[in-house]
C-alpha atoms as a PDB file:
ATOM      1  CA  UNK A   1      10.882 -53.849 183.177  1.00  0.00           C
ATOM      2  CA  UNK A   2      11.982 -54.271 186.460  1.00  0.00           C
ATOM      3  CA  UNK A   3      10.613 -55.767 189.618  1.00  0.00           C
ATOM      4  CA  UNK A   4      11.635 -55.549 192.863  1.00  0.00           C
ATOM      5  CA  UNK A   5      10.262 -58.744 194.472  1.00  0.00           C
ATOM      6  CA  UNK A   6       7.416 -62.080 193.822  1.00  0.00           C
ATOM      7  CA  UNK A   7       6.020 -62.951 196.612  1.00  0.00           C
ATOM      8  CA  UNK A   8       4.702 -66.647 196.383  1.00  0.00           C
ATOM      9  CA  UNK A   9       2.265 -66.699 199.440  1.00  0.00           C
ATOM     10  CA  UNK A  10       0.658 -63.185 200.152  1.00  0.00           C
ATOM     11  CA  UNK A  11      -2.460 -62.323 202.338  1.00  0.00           C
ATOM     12  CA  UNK A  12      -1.981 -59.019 202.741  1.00  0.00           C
ATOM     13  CA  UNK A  13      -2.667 -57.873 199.252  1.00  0.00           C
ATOM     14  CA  UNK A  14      -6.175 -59.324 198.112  1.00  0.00           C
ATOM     15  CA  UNK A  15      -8.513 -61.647 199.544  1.00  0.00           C
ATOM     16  CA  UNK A  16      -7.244 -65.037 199.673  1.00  0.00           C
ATOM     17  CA  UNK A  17      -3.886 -66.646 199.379  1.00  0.00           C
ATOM     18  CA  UNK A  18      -2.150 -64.366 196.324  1.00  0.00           C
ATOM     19  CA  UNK A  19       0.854 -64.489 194.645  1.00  0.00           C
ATOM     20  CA  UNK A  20       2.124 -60.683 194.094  1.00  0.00           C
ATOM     21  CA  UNK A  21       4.430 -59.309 191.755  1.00  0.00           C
ATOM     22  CA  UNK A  22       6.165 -55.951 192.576  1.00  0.00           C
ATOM     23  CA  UNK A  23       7.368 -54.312 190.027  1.00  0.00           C
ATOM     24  CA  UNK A  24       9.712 -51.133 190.101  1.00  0.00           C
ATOM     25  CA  UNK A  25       9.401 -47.799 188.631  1.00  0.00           C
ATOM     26  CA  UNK A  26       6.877 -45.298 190.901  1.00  0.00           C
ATOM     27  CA  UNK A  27       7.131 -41.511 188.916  1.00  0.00           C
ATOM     28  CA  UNK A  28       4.095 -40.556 191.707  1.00  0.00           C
ATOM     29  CA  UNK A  29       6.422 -41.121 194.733  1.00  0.00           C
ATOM     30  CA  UNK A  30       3.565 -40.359 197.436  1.00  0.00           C
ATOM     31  CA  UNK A  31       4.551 -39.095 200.894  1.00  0.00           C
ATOM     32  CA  UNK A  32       4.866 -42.044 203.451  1.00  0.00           C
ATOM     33  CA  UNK A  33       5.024 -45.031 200.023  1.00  0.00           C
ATOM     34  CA  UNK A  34       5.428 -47.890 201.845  1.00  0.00           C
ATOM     35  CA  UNK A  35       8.054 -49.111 199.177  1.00  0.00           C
ATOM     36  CA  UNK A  36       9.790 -45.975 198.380  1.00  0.00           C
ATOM     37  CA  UNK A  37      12.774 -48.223 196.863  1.00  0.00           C
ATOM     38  CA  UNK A  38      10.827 -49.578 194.100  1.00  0.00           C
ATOM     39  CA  UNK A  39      10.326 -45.757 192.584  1.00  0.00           C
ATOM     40  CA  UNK A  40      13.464 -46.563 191.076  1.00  0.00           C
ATOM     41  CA  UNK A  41      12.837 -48.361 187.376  1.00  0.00           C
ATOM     42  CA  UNK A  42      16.771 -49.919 187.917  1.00  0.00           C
ATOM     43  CA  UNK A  43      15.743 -51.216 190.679  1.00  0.00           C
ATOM     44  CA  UNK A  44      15.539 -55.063 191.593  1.00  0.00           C
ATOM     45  CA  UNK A  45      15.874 -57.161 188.607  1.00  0.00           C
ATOM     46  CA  UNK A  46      15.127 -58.039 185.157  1.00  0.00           C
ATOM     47  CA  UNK A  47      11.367 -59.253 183.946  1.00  0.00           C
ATOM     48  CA  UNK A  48      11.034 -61.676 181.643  1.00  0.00           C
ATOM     49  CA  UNK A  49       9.679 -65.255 180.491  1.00  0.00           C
ATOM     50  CA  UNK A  50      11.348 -66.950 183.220  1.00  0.00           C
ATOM     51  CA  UNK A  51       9.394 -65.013 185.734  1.00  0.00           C
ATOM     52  CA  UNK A  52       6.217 -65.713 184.203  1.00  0.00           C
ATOM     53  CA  UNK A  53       7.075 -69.122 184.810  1.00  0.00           C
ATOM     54  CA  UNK A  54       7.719 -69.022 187.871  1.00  0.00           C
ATOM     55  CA  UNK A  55       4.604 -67.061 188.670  1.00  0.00           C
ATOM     56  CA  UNK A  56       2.814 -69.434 186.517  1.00  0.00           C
ATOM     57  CA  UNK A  57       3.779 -71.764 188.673  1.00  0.00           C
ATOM     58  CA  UNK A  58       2.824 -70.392 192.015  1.00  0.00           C
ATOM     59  CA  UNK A  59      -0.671 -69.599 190.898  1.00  0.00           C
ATOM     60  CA  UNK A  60      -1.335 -73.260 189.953  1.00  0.00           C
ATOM     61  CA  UNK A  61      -2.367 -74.675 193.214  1.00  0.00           C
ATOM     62  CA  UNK A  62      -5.989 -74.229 193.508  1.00  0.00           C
ATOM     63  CA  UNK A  63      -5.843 -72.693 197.324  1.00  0.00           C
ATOM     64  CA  UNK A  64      -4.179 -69.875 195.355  1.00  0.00           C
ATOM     65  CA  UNK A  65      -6.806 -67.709 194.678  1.00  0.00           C
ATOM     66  CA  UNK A  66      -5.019 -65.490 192.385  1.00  0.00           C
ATOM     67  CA  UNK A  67      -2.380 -62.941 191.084  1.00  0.00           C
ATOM     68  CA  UNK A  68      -1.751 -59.467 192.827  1.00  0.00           C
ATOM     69  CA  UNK A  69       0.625 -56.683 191.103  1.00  0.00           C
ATOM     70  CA  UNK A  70       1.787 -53.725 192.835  1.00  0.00           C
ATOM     71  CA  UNK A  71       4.608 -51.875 192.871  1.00  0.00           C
ATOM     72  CA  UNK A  72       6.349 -49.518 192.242  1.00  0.00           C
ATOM     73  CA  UNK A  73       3.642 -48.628 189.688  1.00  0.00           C
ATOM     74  CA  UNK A  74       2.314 -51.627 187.412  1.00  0.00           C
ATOM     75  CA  UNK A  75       0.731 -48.705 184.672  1.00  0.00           C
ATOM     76  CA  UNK A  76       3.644 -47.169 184.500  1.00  0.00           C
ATOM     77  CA  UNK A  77       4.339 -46.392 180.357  1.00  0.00           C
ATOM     78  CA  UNK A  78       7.612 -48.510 181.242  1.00  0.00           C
ATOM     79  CA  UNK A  79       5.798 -51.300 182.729  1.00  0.00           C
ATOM     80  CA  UNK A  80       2.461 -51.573 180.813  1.00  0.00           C
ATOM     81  CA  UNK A  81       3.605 -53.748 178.344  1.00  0.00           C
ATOM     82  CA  UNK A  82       5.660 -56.819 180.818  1.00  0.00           C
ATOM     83  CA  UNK A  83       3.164 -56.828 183.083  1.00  0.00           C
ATOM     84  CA  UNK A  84       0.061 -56.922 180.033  1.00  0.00           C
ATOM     85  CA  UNK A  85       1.687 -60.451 178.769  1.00  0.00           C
ATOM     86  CA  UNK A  86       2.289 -61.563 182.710  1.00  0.00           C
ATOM     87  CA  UNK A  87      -1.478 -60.647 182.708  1.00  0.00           C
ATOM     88  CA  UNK A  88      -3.007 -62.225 178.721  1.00  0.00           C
ATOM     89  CA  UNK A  89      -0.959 -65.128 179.698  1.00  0.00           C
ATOM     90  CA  UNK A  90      -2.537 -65.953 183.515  1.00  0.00           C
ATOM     91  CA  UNK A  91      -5.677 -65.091 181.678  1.00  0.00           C
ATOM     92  CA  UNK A  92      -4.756 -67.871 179.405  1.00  0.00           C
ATOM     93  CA  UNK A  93      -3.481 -70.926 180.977  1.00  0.00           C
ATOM     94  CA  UNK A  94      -5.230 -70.147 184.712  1.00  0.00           C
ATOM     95  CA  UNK A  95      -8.936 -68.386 183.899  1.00  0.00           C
ATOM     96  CA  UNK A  96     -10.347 -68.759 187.157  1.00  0.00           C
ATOM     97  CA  UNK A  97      -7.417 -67.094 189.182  1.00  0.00           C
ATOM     98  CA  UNK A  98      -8.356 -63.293 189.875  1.00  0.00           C
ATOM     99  CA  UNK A  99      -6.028 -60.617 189.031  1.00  0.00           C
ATOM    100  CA  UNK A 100      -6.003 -57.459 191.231  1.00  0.00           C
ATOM    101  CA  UNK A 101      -3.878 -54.535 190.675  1.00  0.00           C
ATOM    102  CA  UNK A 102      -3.023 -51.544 192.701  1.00  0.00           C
ATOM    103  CA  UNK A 103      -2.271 -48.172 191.027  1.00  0.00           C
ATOM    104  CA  UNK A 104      -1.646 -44.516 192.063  1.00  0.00           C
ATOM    105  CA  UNK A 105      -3.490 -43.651 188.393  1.00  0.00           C
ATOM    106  CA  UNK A 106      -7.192 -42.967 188.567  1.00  0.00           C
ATOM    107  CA  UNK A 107      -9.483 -45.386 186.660  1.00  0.00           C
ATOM    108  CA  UNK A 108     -10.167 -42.886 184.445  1.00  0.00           C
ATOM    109  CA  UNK A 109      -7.016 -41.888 183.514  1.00  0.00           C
ATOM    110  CA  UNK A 110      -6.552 -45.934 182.578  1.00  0.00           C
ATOM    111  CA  UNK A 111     -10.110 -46.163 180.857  1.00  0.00           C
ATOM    112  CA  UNK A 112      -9.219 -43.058 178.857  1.00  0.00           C
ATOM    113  CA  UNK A 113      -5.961 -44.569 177.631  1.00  0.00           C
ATOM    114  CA  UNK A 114      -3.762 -41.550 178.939  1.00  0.00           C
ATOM    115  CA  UNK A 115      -1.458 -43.228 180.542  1.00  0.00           C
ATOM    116  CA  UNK A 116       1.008 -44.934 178.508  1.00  0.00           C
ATOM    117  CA  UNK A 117      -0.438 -47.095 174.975  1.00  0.00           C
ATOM    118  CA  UNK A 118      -1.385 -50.333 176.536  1.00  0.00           C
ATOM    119  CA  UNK A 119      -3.808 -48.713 179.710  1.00  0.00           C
ATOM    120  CA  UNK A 120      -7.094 -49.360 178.263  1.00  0.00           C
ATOM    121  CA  UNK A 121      -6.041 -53.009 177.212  1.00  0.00           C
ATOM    122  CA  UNK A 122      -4.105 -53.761 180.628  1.00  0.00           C
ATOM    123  CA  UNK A 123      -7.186 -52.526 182.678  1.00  0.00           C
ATOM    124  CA  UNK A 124      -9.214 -55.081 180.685  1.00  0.00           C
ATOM    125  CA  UNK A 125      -7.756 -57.621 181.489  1.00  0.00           C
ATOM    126  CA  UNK A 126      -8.345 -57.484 185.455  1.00  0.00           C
ATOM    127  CA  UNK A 127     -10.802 -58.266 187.646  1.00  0.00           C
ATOM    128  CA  UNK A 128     -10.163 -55.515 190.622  1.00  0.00           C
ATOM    129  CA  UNK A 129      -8.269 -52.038 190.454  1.00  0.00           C
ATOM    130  CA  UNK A 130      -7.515 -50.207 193.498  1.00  0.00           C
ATOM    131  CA  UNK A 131      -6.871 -46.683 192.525  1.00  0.00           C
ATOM    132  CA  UNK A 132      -5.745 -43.628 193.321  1.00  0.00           C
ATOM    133  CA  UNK A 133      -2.521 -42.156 195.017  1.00  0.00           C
ATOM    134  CA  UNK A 134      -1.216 -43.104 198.366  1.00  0.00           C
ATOM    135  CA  UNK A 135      -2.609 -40.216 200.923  1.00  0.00           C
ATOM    136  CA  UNK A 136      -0.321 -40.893 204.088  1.00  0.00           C
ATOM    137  CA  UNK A 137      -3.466 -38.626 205.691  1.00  0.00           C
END
């Protein structure tokens, strides 16, 4: 997986002071996406374990109140399984930090394990999912 940017102080994405990841690769591509350049799964660059350091790191001050992940399209089949360790491991070593997730998917289609293998498990492992395409109306 990709990701186009980590922001280390966000307000604008979850209540709180957040740390957001934005990951690339969008296939819904809504009219008027406020990040049209992350539909691209090339774009930005590389995830991996020094990332989840870093964000790690961010989220450890406690006036951080937790982890935001956007995109691009976080459930994408591409994506699912990056950002499903970025989530087991903030679970892990920082249990009281929320994670919130925005998706263009439906929570249905997630609950029902349609999208992609790891949906279900992903979905389980936040604490707020904002569904649902982008309507520019």
């Amino acid at each position: 997986m990709n990701y186009a940017d980590i922001k280390k102080v966000d307000v604008a994405n979850g209540p709180g002071v957040r740390v957001s990841l934005f990951v690339s690769g969008c296939s819904h591509r809504c009219e008027g996406c406020f990040n049209p350049e992350t539909w691209d799964f090339s774009y930005g660059v590389p995830f991996g374990e020094a990332e989840i350091q870093q964000i790690l790191t961010f989220l450890a001050p406690d006036h951080i109140r937790g982890l935001s992940l956007l995109g691009g399209e976080p459930f994408e089949p591409d994506n699912q399984r990056a950002v499903l360790e970025l989530v087991r491991r903030v679970r892990r070593e920082l249990p009281r930090k929320t994670v919130w997730c925005y998706t263009g998917y439906l929570f249905e289609e997630l609950a029902g394990n349609q999208v992609g293998t790891h949906s279900r498990t992903l979905l389980e492992g936040l604490d707020v999912l904002v569904d649902g395409p982008f309507v520019l109306a």
